[in-house]
Protein backbone atom coordinates (compact mmCIF):
# COMPACT_ATOMS: atom_id res chain seq x y z
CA UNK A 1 76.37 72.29 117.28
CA UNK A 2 72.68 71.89 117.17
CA UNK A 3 70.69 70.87 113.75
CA UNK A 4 69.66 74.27 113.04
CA UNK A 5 73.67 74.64 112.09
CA UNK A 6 74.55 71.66 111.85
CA UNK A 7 72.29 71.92 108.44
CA UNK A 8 74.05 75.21 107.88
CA UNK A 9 77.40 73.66 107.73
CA UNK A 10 76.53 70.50 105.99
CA UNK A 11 75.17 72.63 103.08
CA UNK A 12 78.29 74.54 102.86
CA UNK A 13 80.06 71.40 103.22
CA UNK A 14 78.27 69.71 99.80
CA UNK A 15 78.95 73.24 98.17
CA UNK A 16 82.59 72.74 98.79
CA UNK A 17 82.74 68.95 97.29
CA UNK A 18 80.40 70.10 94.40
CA UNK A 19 83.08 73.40 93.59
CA UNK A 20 85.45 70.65 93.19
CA UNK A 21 83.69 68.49 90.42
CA UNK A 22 82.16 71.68 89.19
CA UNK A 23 84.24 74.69 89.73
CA UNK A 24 82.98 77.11 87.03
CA UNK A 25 79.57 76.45 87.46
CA UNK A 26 80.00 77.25 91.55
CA UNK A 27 82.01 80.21 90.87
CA UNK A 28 79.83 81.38 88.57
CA UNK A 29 77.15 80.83 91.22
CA UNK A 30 78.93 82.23 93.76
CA UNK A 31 79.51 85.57 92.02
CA UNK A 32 76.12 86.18 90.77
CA UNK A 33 74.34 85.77 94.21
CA UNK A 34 77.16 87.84 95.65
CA UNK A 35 76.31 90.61 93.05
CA UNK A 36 72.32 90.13 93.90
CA UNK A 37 73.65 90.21 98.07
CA UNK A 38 75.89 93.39 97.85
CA UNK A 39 75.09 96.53 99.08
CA UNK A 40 73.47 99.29 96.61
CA UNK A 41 70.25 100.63 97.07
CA UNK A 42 68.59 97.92 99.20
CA UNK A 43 70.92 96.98 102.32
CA UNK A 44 72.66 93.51 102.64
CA UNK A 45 70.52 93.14 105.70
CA UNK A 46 67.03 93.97 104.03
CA UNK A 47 68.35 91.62 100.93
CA UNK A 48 68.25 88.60 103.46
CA UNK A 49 65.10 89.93 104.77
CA UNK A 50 63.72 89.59 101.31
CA UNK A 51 65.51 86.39 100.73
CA UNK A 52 63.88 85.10 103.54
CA UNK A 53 60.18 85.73 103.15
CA UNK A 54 61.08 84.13 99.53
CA UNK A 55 62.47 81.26 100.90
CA UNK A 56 59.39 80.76 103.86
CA UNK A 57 56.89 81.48 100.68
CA UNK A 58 58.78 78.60 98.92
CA UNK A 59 59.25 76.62 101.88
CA UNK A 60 63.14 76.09 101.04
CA UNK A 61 64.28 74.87 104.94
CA UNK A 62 68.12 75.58 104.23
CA UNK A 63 67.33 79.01 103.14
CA UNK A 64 65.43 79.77 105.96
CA UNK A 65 68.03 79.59 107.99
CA UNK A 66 70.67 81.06 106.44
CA UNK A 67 68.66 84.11 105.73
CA UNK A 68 67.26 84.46 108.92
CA UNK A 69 71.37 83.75 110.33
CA UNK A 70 72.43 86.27 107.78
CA UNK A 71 69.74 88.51 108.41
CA UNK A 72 70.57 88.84 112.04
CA UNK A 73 74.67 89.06 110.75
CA UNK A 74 73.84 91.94 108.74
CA UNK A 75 71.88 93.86 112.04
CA UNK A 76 68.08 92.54 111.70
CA UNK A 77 66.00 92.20 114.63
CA UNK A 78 64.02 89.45 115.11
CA UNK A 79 60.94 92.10 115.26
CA UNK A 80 61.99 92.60 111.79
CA UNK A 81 62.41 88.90 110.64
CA UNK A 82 59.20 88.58 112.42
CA UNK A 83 57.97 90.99 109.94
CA UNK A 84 59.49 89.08 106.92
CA UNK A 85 57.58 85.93 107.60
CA UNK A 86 54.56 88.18 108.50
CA UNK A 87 54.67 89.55 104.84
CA UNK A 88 55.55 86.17 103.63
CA UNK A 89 52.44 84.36 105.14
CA UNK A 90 50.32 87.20 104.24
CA UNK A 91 51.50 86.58 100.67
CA UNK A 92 51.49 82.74 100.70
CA UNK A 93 49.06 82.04 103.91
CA UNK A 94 49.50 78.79 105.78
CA UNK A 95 52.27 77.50 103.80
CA UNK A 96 54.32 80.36 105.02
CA UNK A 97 53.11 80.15 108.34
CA UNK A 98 53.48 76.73 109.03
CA UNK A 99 57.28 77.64 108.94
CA UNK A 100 57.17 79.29 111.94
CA UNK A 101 58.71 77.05 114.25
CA UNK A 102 61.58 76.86 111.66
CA UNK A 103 62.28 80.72 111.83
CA UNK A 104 61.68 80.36 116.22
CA UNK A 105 63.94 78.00 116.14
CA UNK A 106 66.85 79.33 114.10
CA UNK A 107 66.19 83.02 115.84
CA UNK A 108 66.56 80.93 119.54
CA UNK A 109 70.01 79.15 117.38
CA UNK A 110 71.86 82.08 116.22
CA UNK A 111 70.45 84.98 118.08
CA UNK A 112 73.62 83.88 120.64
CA UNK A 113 75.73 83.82 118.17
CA UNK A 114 75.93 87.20 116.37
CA UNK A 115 78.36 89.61 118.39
């Protein structure tokens, strides 16, 4: 497991011990940004996309690589997360863009990993 998941699965992990101290307030959670992330008139995939130039203009690390594994999940291609961050730094300019190695490196990560 490289860090690129590793950071993946240690987030997950620190939602799981905080559900336990603070179960309604995760569920909660959990059910509103499952509403925002379900299918309707935007795809799930384009959703990530979205979610992911967010998180590059906010510079939010951990989402940047979930939405950019999720993306790919849900059927992106990196052309198109390429186009995310490109409307992302176009938007926020070099604080976007200096997340580009970020986004290379969790394309090179989970590209092998979506089948």
């Amino acid at each position: 497991m490289n860090e690129y998941t590793k950071a993946i699965h240690e987030y997950k992990e620190s939602v799981k011990m905080f559900q336990q101290t603070s179960s309604d307030f995760t569920n909660a959670y959990h059910a509103f940004t499952g509403a925002a992330f379900a299918d309707g008139a935007v795809s799930q995939k384009d959703k990530h996309l979205i979610a992911l130039g967010v998180s590059l203009g906010t510079q939010d690390e951990y989402c940047i690589l979930y939405h950019t594994m999720e993306a790919l999940h849900k059927g992106a291609s990196e052309q198109e997360v390429y186009e995310a961050f490109q409307v992302s730094a176009a938007l926020r300019g070099g604080s976007a863009f200096s997340q580009l190695s970020l986004v290379q490196h969790a394309l090179s990560e989970f590209r092998g990993q979506i089948q």
